[in-house]
N, C-alpha and C. Protein backbone atom coordinates (compact mmCIF):
# COMPACT_ATOMS: atom_id res chain seq x y z
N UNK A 1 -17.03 6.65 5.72
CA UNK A 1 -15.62 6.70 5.47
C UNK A 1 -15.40 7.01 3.99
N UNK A 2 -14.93 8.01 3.67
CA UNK A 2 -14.34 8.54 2.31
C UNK A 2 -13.44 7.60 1.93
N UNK A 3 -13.30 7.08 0.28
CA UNK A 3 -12.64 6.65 -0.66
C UNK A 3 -12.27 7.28 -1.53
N UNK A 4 -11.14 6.75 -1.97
CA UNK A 4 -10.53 7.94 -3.25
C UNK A 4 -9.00 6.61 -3.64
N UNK A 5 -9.46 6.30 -5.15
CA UNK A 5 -8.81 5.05 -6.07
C UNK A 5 -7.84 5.70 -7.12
N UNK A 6 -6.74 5.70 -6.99
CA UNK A 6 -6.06 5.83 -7.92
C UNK A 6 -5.07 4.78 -8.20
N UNK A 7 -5.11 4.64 -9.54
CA UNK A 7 -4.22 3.10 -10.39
C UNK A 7 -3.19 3.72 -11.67
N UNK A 8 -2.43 3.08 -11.11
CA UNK A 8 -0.94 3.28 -12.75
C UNK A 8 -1.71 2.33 -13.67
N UNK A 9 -1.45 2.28 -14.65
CA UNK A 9 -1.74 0.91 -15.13
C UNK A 9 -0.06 1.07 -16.32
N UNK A 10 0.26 -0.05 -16.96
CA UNK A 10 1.01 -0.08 -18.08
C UNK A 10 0.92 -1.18 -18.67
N UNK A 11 0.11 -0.51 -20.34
CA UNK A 11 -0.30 -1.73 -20.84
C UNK A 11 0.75 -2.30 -22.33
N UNK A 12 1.05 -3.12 -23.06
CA UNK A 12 1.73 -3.26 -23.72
C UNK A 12 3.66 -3.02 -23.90
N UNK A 13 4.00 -3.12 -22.53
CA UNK A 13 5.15 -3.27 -22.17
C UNK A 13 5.95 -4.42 -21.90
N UNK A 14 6.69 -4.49 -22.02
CA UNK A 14 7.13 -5.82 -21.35
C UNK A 14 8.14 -5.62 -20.10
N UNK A 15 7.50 -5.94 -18.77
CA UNK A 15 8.66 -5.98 -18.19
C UNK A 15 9.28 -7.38 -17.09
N UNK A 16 9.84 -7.36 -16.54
CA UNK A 16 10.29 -8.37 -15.89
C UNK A 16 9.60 -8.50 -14.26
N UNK A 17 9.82 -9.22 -14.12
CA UNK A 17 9.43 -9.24 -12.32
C UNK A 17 10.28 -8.56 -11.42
N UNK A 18 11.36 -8.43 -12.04
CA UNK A 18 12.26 -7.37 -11.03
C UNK A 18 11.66 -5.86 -11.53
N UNK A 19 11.66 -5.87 -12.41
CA UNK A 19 11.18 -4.41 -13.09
C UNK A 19 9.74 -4.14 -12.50
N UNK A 20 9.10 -4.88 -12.23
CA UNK A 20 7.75 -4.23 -12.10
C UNK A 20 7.82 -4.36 -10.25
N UNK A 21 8.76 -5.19 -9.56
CA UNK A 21 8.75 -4.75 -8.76
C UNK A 21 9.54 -3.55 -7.69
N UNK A 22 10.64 -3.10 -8.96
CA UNK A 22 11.35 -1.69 -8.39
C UNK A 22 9.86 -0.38 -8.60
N UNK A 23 9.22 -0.96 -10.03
CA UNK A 23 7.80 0.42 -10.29
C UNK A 23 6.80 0.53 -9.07
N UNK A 24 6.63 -0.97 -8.46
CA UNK A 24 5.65 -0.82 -7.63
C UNK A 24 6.35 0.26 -6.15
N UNK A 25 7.54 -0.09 -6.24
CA UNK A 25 8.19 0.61 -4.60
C UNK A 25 7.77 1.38 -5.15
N UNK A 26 8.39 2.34 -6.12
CA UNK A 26 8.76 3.33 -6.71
C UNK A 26 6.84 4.69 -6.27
N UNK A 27 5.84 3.54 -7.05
CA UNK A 27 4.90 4.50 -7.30
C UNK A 27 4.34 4.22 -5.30
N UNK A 28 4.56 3.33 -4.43
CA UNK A 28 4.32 3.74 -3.52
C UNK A 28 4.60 4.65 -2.41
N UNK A 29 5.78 4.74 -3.02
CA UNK A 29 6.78 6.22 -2.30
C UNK A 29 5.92 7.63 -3.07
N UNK A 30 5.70 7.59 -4.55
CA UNK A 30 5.38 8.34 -5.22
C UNK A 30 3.95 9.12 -4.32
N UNK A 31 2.73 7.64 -3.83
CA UNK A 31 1.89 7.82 -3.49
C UNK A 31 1.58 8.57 -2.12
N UNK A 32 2.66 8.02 -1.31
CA UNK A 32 2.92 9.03 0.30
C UNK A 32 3.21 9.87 -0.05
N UNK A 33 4.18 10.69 -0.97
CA UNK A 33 4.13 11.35 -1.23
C UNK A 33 3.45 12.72 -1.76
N UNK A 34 2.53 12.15 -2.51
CA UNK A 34 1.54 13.04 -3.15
C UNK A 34 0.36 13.36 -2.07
N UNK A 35 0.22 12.45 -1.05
CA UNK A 35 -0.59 12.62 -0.16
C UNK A 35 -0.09 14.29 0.79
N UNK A 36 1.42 13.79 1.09
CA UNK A 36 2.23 15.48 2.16
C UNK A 36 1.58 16.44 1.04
N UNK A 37 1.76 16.38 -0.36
CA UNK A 37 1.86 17.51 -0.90
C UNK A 37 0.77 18.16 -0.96
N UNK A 38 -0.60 16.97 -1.27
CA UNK A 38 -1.51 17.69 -1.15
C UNK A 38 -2.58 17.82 0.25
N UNK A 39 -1.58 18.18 1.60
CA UNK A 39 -1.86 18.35 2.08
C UNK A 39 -3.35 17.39 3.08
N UNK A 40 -3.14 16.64 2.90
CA UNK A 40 -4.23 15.63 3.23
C UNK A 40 -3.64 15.23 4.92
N UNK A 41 -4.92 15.37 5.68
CA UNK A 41 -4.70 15.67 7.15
C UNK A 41 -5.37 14.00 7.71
N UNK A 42 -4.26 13.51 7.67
CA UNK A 42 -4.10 12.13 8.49
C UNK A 42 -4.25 11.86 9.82
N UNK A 43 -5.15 11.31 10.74
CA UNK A 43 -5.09 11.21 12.12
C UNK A 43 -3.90 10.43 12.70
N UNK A 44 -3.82 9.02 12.07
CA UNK A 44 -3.18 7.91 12.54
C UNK A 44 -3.55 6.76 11.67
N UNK A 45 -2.38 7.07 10.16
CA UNK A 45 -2.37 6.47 9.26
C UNK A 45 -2.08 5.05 8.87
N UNK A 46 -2.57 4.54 8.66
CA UNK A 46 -1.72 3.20 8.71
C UNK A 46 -1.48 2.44 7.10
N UNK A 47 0.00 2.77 6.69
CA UNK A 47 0.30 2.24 5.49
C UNK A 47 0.70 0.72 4.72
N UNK A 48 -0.15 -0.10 4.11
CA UNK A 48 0.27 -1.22 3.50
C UNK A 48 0.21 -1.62 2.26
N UNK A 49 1.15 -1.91 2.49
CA UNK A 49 1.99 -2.15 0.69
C UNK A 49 2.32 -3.46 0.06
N UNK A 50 2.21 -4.26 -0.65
CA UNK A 50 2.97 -5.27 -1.07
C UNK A 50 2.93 -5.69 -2.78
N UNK A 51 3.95 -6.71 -3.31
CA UNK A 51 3.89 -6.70 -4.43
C UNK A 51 4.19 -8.44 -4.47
N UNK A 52 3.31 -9.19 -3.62
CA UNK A 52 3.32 -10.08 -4.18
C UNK A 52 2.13 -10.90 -4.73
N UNK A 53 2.34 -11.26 -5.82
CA UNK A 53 1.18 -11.29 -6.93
C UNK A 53 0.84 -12.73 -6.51
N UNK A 54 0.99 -13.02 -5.87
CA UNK A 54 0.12 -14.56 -5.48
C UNK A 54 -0.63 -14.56 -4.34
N UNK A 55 -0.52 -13.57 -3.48
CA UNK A 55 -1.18 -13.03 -2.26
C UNK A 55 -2.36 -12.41 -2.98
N UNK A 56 -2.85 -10.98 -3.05
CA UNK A 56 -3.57 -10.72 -4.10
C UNK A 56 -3.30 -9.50 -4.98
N UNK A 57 -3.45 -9.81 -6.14
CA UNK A 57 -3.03 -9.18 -7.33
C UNK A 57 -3.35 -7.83 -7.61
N UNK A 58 -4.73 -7.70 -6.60
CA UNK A 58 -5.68 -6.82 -7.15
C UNK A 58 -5.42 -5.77 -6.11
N UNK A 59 -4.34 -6.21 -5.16
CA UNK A 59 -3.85 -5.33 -4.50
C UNK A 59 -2.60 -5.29 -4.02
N UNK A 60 -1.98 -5.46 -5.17
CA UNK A 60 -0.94 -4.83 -5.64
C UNK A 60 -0.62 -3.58 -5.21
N UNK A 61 0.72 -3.03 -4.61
CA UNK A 61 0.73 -1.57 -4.58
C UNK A 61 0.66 -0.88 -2.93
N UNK A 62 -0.16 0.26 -3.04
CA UNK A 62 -0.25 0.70 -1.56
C UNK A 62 -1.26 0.75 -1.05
N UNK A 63 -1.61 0.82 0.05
CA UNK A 63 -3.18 1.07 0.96
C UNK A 63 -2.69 1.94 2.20
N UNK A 64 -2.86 3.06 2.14
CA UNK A 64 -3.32 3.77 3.23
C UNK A 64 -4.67 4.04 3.81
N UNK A 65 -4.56 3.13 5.09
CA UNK A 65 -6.18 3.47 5.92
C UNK A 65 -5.71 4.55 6.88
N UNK A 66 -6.83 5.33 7.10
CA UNK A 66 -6.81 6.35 8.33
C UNK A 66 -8.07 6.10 9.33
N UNK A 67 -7.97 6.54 10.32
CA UNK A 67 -9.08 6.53 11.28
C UNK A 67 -9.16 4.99 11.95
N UNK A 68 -10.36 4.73 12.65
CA UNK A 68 -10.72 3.33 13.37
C UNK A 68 -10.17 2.63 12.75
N UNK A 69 -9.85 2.30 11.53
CA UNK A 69 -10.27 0.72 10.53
C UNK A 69 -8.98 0.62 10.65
N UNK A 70 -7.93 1.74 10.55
CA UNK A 70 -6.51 1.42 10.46
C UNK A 70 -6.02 1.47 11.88
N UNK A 71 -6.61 1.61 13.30
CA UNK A 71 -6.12 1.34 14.60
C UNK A 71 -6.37 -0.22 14.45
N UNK A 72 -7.81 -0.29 14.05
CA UNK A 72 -8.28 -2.03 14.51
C UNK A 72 -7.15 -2.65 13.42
N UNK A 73 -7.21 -2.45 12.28
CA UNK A 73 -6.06 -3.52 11.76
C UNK A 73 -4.94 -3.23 12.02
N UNK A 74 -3.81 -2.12 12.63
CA UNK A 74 -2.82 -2.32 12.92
C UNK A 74 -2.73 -3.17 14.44
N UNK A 75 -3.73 -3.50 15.03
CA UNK A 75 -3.75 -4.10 16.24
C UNK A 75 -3.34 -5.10 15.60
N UNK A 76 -4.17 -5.83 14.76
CA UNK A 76 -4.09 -7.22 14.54
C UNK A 76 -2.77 -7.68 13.68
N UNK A 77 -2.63 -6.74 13.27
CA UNK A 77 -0.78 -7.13 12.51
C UNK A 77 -0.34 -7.05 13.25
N UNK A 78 -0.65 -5.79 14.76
CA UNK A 78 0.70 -6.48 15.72
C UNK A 78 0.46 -7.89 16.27
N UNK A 79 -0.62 -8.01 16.78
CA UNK A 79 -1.03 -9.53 17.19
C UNK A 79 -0.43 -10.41 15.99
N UNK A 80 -0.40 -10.01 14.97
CA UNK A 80 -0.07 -11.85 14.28
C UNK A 80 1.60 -11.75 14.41
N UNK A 81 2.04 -10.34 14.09
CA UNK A 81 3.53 -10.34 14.16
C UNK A 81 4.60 -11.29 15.44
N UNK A 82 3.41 -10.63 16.51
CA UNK A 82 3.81 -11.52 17.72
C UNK A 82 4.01 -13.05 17.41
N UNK A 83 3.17 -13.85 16.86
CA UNK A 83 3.50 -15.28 16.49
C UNK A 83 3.91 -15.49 15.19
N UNK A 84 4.79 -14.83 14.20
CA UNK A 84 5.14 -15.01 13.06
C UNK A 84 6.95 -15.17 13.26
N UNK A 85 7.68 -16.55 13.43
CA UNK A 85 8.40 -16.59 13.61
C UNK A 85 9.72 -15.85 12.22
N UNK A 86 10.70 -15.44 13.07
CA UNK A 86 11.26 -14.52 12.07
C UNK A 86 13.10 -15.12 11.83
């Protein structure tokens, strides 16, 4: 299975927690994005995103899986969704 890492970083800024969490939407839209443009041929993508920094930090941001790994884990998010009262 092919990998390919790309990171914003911004160092010596100051911003707020609202601020860094409009950048994070922001660069994950940015990131689907750049994927249509450059043409990158997706079977059955499965996109996850989050920005909360107490969950984990280090993944921050977006994850697009393609292929098996993202059928088997979208199974299981639907399975937990099923018992995650809302």
């Amino acid at each position: 299975m092919a990998r390919s890492e790309f990171r914003f970083v911004v160092d010596g800024v100051e911003l707020s927690r609202e601020q860094e969490s409009l950048i994070a939407g922001e660069i994950q839209k940015a990131g689907l994005k750049a994927l249509a443009t450059a043409g990158a041929q997706l079977t059955n993508a499965l996109s996850v995103g989050h920005d909360n920094l107490k969950l984990r930090p280090e993944w921050r941001g977006l994850w697009v899986l393609d292929g098996p790994f993202a059928d088997d884990l979208g199974q299981k998010i639907n399975d937990i969704g099923f018992w995650v009262q809302r």
